[in-house]
C-alpha atoms as a PDB file:
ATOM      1  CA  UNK A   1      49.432 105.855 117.977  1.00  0.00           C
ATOM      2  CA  UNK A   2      50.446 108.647 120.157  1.00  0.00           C
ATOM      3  CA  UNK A   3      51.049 108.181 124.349  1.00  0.00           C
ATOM      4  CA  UNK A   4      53.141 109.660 127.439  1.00  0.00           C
ATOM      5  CA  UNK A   5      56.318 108.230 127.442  1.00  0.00           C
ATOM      6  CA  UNK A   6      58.795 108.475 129.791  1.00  0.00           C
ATOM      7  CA  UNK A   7      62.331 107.046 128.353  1.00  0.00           C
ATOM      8  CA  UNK A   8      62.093 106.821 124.468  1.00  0.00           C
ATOM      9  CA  UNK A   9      60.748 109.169 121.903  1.00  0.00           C
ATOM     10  CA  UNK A  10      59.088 105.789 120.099  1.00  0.00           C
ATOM     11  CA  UNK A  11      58.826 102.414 119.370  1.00  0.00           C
ATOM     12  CA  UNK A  12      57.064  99.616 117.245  1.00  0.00           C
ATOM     13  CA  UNK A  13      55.726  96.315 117.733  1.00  0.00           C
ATOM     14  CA  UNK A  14      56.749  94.615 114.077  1.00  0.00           C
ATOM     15  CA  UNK A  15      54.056  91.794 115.269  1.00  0.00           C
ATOM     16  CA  UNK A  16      51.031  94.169 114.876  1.00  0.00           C
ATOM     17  CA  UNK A  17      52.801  96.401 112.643  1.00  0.00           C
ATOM     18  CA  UNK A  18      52.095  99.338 115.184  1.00  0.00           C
ATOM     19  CA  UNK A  19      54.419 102.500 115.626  1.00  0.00           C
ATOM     20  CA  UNK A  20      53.970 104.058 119.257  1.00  0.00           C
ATOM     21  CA  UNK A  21      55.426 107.979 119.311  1.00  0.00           C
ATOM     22  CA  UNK A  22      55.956 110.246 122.441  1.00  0.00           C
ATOM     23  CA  UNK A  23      53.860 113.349 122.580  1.00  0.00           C
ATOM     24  CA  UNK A  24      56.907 115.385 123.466  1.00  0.00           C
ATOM     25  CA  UNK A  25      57.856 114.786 120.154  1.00  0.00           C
ATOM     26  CA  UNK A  26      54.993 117.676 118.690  1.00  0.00           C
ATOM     27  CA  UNK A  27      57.346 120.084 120.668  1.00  0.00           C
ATOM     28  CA  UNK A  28      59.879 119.410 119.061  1.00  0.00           C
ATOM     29  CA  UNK A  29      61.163 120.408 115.162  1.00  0.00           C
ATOM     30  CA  UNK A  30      59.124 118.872 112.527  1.00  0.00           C
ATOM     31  CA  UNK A  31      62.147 116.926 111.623  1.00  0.00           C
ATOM     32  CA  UNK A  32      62.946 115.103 114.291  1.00  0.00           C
ATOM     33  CA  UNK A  33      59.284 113.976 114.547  1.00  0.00           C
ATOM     34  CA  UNK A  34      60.132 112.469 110.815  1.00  0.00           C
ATOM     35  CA  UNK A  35      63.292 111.042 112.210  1.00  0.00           C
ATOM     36  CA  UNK A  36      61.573 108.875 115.029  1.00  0.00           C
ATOM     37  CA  UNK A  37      59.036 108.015 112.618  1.00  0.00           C
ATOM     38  CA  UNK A  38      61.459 106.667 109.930  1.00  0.00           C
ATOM     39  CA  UNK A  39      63.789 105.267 112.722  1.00  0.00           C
ATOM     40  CA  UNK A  40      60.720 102.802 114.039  1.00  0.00           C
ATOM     41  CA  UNK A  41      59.541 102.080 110.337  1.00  0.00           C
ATOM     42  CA  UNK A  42      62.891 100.887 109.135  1.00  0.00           C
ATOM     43  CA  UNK A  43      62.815  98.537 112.344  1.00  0.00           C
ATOM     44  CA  UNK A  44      59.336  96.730 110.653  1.00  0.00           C
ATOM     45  CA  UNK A  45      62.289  95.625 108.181  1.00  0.00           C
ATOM     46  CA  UNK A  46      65.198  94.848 110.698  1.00  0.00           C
ATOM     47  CA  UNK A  47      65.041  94.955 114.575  1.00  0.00           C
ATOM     48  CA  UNK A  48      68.158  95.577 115.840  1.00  0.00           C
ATOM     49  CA  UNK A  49      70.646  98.720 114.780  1.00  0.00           C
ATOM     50  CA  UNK A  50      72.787  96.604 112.689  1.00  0.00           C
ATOM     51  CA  UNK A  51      74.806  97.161 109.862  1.00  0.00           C
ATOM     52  CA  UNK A  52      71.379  96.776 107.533  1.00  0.00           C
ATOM     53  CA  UNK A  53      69.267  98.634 109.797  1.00  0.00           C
ATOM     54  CA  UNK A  54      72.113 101.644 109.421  1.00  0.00           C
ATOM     55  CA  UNK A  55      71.948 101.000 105.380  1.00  0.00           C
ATOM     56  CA  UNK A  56      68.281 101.519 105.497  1.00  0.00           C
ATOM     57  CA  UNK A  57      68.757 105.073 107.317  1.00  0.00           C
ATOM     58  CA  UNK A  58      71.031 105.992 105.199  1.00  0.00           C
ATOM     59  CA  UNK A  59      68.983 105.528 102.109  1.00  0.00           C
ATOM     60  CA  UNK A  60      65.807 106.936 103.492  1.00  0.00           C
ATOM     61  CA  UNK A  61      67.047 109.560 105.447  1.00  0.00           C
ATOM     62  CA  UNK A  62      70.468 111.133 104.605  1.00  0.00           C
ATOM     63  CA  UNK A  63      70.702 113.496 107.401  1.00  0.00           C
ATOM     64  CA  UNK A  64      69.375 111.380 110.400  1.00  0.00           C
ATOM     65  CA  UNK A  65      72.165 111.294 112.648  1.00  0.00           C
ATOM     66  CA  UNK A  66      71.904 115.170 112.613  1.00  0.00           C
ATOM     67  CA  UNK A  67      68.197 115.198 113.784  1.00  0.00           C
ATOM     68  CA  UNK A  68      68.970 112.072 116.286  1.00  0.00           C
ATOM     69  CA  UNK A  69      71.943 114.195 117.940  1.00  0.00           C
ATOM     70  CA  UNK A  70      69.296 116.996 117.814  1.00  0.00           C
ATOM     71  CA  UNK A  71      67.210 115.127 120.018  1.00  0.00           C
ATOM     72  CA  UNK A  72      69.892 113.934 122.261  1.00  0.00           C
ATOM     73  CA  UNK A  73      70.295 117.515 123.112  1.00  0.00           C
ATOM     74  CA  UNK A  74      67.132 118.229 124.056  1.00  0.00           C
ATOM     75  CA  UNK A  75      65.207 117.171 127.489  1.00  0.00           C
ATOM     76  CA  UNK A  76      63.189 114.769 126.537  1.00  0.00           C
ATOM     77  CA  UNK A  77      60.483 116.745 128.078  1.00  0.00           C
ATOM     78  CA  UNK A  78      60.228 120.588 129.793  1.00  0.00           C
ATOM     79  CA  UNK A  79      58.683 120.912 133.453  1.00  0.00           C
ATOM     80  CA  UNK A  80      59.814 124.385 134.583  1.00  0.00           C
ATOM     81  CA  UNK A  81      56.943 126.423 133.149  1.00  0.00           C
ATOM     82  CA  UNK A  82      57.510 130.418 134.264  1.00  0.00           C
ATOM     83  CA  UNK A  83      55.637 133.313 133.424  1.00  0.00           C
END
């Protein structure tokens, strides 16, 4: 499920087994779109960032502290539009 989001690039409920993503994150590299989705998958298995949770990143995802610093570096959204 896809929404406006303000703060956060995603969560997940691990009740109903939903993922919710920001649609910022189709402006953004293909990537870090991957990276969000992993990053609220691996919390169906463990909720908090823990050492586990970490574990699970790793294994999955090898290079996901790259694309979450790559994120951090970009607005989380773009309002000045010029032309």
């Amino acid at each position: 499920m896809s929404q406006k989001m303000k703060t956060k690039w995603g969560t997940c409920s691990r009740e109903a087994k939903r993922l919710w993503l920001n649609l910022e994150l189709a402006k953004k590299p293909g990537e870090c779109l991957e990276y969000i989705v992993v990053h609220e998958m691996v919390h169906l298995l463990e909720r908090n960032h823990n050492d586990r949770f970490i574990s699970l990143m790793d294994e999955l995802m090898p290079k996901w502290r790259f694309y979450k610093e790559e994120l951090n570096r970009r607005p989380l959204r773009h309002e000045n539009w010029s032309y």
